[in-house]
PDB file of N, CA and C in Angstrom:
ATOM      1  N   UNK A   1       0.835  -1.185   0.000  1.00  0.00           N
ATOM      2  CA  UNK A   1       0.000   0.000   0.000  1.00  0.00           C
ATOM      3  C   UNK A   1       0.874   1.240   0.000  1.00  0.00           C
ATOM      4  N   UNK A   2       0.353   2.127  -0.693  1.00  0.00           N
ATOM      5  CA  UNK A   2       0.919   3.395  -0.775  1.00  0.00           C
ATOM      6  C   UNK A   2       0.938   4.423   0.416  1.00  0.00           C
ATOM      7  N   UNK A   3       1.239   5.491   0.671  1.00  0.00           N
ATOM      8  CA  UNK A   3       1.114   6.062   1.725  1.00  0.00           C
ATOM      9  C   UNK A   3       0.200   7.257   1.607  1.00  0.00           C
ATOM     10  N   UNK A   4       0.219   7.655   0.210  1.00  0.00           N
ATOM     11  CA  UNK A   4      -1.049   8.054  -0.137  1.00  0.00           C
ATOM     12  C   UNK A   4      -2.669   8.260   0.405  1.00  0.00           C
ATOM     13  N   UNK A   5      -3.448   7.022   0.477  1.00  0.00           N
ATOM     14  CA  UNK A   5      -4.658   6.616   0.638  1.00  0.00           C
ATOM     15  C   UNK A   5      -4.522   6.952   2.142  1.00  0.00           C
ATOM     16  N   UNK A   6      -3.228   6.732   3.120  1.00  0.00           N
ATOM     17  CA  UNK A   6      -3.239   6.719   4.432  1.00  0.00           C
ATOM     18  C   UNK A   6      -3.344   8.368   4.819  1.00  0.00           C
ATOM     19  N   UNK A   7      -2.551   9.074   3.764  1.00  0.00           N
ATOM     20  CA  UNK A   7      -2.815  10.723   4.242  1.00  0.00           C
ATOM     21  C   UNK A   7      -4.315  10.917   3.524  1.00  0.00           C
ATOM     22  N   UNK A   8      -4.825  10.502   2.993  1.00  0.00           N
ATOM     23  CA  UNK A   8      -6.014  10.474   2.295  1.00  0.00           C
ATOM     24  C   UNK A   8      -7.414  10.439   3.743  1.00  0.00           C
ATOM     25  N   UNK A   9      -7.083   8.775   3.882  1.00  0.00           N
ATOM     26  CA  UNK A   9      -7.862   8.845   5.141  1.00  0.00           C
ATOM     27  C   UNK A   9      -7.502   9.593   6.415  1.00  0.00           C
ATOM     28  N   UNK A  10      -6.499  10.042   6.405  1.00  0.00           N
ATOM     29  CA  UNK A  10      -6.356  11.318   7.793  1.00  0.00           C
ATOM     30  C   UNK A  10      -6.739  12.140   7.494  1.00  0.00           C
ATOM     31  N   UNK A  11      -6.558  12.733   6.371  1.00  0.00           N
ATOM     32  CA  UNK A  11      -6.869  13.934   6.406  1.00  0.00           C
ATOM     33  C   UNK A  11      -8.557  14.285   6.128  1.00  0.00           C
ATOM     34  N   UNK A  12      -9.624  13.161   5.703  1.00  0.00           N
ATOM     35  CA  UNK A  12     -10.861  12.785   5.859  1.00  0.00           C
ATOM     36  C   UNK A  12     -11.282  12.832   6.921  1.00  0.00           C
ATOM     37  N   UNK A  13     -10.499  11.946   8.229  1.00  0.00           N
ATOM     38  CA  UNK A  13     -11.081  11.678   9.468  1.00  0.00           C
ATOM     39  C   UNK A  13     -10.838  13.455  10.196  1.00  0.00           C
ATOM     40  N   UNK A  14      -9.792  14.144   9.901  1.00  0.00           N
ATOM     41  CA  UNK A  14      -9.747  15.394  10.136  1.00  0.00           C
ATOM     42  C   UNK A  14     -10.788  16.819  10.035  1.00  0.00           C
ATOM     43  N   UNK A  15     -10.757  16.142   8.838  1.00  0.00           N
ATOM     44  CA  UNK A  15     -12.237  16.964   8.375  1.00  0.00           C
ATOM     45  C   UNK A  15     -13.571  16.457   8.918  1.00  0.00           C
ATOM     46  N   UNK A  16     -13.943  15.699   8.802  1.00  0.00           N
ATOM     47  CA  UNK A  16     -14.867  15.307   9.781  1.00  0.00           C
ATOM     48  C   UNK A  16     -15.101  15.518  10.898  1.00  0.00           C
ATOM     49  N   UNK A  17     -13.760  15.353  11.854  1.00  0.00           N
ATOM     50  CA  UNK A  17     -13.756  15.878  13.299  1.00  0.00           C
ATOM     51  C   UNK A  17     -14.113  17.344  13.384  1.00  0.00           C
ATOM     52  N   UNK A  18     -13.198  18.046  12.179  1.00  0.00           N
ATOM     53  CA  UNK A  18     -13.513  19.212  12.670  1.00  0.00           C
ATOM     54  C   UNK A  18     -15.017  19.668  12.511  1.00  0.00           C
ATOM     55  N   UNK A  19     -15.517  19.244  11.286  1.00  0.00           N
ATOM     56  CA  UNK A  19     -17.133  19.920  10.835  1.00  0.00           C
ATOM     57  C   UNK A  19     -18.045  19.424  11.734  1.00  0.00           C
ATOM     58  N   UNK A  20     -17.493  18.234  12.498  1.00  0.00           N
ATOM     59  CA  UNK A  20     -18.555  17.606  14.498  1.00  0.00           C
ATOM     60  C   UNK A  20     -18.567  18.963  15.057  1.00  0.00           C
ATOM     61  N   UNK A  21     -17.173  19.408  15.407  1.00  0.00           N
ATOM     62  CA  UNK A  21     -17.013  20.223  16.255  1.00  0.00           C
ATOM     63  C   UNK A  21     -17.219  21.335  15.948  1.00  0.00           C
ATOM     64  N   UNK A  22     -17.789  21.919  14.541  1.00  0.00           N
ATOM     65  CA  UNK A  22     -17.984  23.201  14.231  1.00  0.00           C
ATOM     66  C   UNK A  22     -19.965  22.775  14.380  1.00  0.00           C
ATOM     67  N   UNK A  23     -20.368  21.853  14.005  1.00  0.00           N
ATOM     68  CA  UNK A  23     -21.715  21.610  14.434  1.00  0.00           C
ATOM     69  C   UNK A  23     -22.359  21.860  16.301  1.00  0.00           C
ATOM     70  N   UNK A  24     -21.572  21.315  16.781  1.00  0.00           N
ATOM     71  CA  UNK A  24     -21.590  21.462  17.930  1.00  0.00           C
ATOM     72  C   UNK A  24     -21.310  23.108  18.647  1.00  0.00           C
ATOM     73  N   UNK A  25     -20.350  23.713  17.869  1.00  0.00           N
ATOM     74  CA  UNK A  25     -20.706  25.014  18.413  1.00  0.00           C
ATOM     75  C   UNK A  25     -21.504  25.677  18.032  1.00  0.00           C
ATOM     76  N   UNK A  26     -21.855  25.796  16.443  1.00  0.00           N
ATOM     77  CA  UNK A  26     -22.797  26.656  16.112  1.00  0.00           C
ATOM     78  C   UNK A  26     -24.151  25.709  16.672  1.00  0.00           C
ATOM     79  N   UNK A  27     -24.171  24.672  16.765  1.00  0.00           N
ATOM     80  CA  UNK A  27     -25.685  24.278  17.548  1.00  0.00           C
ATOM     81  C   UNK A  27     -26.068  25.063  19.296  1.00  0.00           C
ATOM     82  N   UNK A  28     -24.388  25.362  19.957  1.00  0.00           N
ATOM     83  CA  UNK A  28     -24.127  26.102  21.497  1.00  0.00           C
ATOM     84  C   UNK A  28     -24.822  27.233  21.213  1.00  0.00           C
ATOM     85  N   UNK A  29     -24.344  27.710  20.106  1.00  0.00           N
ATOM     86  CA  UNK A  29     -24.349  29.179  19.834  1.00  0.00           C
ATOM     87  C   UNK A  29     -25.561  29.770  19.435  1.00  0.00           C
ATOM     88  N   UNK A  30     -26.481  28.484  18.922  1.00  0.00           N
ATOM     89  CA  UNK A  30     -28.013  28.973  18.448  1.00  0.00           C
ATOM     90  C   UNK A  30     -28.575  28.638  19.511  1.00  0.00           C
ATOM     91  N   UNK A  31     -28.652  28.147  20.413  1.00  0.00           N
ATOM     92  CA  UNK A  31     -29.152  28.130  21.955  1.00  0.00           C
ATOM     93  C   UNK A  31     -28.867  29.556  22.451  1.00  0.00           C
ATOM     94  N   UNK A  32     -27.659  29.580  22.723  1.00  0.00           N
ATOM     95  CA  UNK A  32     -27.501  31.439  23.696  1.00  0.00           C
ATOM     96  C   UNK A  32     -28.252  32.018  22.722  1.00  0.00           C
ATOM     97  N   UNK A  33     -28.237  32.592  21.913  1.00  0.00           N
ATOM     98  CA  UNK A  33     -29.203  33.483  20.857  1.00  0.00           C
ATOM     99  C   UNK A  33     -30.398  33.360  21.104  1.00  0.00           C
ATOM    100  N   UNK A  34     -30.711  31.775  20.610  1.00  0.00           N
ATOM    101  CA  UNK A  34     -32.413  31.764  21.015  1.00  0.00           C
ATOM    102  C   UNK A  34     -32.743  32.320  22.294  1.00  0.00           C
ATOM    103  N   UNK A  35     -31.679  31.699  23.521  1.00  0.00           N
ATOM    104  CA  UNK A  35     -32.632  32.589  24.849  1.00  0.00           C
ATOM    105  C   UNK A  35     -32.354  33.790  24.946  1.00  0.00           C
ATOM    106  N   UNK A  36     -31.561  34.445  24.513  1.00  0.00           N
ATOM    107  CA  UNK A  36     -31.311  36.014  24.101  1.00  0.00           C
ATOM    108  C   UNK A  36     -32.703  36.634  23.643  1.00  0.00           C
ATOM    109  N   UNK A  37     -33.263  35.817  22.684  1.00  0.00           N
ATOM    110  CA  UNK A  37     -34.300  36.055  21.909  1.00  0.00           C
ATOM    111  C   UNK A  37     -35.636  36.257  22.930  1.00  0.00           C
ATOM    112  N   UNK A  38     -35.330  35.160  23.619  1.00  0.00           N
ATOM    113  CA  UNK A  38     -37.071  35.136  23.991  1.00  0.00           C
ATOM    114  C   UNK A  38     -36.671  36.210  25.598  1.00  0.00           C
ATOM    115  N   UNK A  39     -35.488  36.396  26.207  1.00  0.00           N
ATOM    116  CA  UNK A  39     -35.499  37.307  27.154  1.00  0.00           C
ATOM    117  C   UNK A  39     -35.785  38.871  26.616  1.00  0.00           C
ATOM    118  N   UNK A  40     -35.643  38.858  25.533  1.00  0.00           N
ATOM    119  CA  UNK A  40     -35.799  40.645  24.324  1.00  0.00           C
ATOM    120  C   UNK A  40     -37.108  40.560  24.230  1.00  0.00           C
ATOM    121  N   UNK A  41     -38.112  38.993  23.477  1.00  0.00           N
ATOM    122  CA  UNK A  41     -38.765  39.038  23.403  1.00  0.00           C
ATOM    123  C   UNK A  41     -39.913  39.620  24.743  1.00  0.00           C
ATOM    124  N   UNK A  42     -39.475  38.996  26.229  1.00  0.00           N
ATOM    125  CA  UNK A  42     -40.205  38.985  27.479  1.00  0.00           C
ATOM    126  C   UNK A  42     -39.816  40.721  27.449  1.00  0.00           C
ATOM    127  N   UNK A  43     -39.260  41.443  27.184  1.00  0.00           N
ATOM    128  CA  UNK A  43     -38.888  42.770  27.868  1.00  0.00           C
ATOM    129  C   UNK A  43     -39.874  43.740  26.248  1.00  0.00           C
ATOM    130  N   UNK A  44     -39.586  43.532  25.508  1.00  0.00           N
ATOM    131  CA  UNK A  44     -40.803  43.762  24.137  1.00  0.00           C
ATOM    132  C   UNK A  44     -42.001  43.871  24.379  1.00  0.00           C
ATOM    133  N   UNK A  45     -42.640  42.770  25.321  1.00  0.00           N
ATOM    134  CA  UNK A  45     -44.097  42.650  26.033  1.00  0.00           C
ATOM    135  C   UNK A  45     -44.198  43.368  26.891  1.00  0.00           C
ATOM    136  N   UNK A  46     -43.648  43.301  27.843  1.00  0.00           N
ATOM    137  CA  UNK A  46     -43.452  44.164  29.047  1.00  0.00           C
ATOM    138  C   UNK A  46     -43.715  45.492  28.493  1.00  0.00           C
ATOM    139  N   UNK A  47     -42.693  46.473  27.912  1.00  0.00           N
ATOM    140  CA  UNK A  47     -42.703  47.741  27.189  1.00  0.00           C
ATOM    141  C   UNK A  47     -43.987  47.843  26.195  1.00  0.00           C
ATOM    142  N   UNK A  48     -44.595  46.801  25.785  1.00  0.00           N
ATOM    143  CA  UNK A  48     -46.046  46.939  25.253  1.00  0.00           C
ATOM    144  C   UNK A  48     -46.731  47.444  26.020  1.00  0.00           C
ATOM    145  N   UNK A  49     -47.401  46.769  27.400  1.00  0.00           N
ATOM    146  CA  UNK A  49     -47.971  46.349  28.005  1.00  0.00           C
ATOM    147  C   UNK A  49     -48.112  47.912  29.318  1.00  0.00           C
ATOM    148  N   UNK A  50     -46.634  48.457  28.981  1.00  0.00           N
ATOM    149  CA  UNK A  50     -46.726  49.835  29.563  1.00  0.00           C
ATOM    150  C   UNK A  50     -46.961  51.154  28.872  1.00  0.00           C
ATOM    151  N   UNK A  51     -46.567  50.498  27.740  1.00  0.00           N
ATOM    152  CA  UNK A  51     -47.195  51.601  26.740  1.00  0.00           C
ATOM    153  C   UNK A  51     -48.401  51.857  26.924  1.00  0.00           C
ATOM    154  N   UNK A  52     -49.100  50.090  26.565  1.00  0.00           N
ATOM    155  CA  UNK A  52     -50.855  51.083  26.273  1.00  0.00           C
ATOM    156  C   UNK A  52     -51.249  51.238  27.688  1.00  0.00           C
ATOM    157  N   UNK A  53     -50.804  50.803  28.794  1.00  0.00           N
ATOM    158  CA  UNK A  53     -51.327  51.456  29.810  1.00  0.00           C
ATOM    159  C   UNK A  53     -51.073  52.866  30.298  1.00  0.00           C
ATOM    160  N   UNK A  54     -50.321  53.955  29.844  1.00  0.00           N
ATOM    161  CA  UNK A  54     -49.568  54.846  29.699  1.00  0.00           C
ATOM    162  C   UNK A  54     -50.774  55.629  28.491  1.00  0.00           C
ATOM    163  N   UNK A  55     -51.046  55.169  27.636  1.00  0.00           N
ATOM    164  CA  UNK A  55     -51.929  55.897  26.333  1.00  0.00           C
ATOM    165  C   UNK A  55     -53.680  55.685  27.145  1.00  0.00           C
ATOM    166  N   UNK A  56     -53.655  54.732  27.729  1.00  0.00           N
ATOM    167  CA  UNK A  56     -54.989  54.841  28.865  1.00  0.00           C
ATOM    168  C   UNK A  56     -55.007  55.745  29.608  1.00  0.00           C
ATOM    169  N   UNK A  57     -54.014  55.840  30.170  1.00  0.00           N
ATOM    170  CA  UNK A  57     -54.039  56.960  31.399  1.00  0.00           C
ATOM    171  C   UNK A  57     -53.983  58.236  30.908  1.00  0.00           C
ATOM    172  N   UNK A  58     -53.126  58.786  30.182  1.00  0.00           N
ATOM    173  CA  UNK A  58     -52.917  59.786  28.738  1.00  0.00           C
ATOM    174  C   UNK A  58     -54.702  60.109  28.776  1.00  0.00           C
ATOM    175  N   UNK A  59     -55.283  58.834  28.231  1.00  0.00           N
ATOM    176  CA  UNK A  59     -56.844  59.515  27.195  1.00  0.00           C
ATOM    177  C   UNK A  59     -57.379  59.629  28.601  1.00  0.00           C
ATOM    178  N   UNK A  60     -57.277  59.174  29.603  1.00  0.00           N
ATOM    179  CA  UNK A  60     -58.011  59.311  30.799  1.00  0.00           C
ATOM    180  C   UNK A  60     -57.387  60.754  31.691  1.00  0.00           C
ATOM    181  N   UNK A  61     -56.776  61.044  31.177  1.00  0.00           N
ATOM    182  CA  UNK A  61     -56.194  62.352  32.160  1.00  0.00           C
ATOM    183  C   UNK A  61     -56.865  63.218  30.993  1.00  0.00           C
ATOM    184  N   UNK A  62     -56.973  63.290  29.946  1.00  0.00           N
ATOM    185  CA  UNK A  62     -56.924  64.783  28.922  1.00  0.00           C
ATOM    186  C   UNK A  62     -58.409  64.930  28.516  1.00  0.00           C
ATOM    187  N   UNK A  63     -59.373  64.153  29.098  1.00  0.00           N
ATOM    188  CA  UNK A  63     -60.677  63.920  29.047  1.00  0.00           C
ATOM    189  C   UNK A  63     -61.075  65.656  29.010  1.00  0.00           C
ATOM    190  N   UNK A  64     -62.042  66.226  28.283  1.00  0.00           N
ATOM    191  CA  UNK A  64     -62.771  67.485  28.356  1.00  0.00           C
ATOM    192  C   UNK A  64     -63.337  67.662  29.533  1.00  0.00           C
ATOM    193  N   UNK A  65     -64.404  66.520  30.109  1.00  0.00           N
ATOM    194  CA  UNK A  65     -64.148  67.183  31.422  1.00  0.00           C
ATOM    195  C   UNK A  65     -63.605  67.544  32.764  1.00  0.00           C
ATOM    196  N   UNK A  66     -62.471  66.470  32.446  1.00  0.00           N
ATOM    197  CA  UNK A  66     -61.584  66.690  33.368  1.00  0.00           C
ATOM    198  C   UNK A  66     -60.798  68.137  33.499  1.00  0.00           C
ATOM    199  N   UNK A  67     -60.401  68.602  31.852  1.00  0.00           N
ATOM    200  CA  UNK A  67     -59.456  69.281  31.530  1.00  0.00           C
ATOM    201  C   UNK A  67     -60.257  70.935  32.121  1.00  0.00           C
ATOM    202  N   UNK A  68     -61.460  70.301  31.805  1.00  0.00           N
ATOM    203  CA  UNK A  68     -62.523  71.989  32.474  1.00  0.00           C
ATOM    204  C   UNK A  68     -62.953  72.125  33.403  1.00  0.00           C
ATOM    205  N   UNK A  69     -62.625  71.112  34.312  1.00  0.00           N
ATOM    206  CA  UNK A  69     -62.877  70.879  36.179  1.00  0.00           C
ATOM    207  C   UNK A  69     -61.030  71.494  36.711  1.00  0.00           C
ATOM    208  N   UNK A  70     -60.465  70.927  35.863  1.00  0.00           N
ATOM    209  CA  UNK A  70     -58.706  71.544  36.173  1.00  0.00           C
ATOM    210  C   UNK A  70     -58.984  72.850  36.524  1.00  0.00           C
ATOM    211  N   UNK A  71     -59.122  73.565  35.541  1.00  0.00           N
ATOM    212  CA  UNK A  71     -59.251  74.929  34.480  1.00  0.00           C
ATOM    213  C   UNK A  71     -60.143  75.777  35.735  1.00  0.00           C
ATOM    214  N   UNK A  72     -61.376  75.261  35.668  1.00  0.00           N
ATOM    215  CA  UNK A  72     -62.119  76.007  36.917  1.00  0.00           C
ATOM    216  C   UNK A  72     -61.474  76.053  38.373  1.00  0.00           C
ATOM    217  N   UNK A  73     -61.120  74.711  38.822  1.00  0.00           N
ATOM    218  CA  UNK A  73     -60.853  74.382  39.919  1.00  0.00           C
ATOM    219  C   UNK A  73     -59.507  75.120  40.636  1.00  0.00           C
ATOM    220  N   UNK A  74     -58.505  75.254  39.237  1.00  0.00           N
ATOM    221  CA  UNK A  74     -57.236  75.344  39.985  1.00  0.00           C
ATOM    222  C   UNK A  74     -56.531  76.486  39.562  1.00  0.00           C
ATOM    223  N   UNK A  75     -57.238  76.908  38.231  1.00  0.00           N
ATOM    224  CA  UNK A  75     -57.063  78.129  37.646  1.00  0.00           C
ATOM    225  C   UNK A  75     -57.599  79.092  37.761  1.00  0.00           C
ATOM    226  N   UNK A  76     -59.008  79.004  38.267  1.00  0.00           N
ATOM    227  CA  UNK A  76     -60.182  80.111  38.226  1.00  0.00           C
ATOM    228  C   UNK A  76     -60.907  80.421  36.992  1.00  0.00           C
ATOM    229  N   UNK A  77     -60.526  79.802  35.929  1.00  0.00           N
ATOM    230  CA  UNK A  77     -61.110  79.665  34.290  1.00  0.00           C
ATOM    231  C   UNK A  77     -62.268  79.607  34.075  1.00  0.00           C
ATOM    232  N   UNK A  78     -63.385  80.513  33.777  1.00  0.00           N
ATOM    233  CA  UNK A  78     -64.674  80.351  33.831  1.00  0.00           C
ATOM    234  C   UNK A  78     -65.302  80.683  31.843  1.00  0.00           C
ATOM    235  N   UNK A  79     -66.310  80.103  31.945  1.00  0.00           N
ATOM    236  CA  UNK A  79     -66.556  80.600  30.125  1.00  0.00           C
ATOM    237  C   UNK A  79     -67.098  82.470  30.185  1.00  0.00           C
ATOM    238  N   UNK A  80     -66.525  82.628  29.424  1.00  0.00           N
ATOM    239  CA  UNK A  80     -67.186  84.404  29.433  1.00  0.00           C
ATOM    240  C   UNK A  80     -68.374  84.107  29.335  1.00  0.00           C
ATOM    241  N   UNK A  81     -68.651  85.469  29.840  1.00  0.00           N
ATOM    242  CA  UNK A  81     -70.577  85.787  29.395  1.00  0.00           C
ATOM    243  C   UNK A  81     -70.449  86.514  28.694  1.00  0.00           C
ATOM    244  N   UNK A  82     -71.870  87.053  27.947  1.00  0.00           N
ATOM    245  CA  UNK A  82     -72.337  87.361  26.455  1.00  0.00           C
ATOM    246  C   UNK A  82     -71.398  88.954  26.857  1.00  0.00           C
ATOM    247  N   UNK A  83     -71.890  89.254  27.501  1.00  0.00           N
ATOM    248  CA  UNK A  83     -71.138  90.547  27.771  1.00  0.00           C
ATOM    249  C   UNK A  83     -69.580  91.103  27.918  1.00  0.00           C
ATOM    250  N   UNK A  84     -68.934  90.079  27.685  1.00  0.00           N
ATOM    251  CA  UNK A  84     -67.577  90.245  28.004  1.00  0.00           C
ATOM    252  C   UNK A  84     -67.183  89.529  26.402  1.00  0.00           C
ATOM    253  N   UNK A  85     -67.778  88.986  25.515  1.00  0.00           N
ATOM    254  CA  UNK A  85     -67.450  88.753  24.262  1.00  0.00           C
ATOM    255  C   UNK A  85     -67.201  90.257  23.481  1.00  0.00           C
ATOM    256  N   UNK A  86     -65.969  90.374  22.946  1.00  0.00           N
ATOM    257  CA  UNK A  86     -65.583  91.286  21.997  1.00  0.00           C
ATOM    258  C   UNK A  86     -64.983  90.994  21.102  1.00  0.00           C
ATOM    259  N   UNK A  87     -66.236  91.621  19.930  1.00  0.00           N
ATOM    260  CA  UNK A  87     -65.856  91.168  18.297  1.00  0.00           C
ATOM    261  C   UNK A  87     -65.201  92.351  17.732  1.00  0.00           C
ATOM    262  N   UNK A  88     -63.959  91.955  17.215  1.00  0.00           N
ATOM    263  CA  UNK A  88     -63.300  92.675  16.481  1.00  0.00           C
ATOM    264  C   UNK A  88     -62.958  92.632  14.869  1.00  0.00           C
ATOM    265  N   UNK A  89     -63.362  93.369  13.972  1.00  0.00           N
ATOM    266  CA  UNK A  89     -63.630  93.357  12.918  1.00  0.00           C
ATOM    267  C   UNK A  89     -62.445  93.584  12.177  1.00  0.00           C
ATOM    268  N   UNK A  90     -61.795  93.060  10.831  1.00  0.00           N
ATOM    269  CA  UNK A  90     -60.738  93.966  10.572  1.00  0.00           C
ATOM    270  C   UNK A  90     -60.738  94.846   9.110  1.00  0.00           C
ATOM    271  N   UNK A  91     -60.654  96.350   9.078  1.00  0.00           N
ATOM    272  CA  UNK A  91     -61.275  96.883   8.317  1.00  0.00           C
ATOM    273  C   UNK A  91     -60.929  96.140   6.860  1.00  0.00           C
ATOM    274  N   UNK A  92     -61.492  96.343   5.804  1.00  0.00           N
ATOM    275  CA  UNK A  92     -60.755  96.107   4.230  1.00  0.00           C
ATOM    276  C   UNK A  92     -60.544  94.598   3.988  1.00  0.00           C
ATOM    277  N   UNK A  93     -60.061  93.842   4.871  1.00  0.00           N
ATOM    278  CA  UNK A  93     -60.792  92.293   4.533  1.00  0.00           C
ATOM    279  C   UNK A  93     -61.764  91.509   4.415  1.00  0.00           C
ATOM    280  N   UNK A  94     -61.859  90.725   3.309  1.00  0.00           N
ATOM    281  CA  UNK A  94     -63.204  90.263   3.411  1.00  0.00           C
ATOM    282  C   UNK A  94     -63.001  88.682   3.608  1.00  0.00           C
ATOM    283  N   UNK A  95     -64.096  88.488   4.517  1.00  0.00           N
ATOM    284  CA  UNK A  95     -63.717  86.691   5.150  1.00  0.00           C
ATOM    285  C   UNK A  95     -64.998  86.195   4.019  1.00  0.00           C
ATOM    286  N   UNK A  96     -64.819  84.941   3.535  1.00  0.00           N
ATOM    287  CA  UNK A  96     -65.299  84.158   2.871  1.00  0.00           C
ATOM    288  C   UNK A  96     -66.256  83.652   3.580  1.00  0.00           C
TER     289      UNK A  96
END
């Protein structure tokens, strides 16, 4: 036998070993990722979940009548009366 076929089969069984061991890490390596994934994913929900409760409270604070119980209450803001309306005209324009 030649010596040939013998570096032939080493250097086969070499390659092989190594492409095990490159399977095996990139299989390690798609594990950490995946739970990377679903811990981004759990913190994604979370930050949903405060959002729209945040856009609730938002439409629930800016409510009209809340905003005109504020206005009265804390400002002194009252609607004019007919008498305190002043219309001001402006000469030479004409409104459509």
């Amino acid at each position: 036998m030649s010596a040939r076929p013998v570096w032939l089969v080493l250097a086969l069984v070499l390659a092989v070993t190594l492409s095990a061991i490159a399977v095996v890490y990139i299989k390690y390596q798609t594990r950490i990722h995946f739970s990377q994934l679903q811990v981004l994913r759990a913190q994604r929900d979370a930050v949903d979940v405060e959002w729209n409760r945040l856009r609730l409270e938002e439409a629930a604070l800016s409510t009209h009548i809340r905003v005109e119980r504020k206005a009265r209450d804390q400002l002194g803001m009252f609607n004019p009366r007919f008498e305190d309306i002043l219309l001001i005209e402006e000469v030479g324009r004409v409104y459509p």
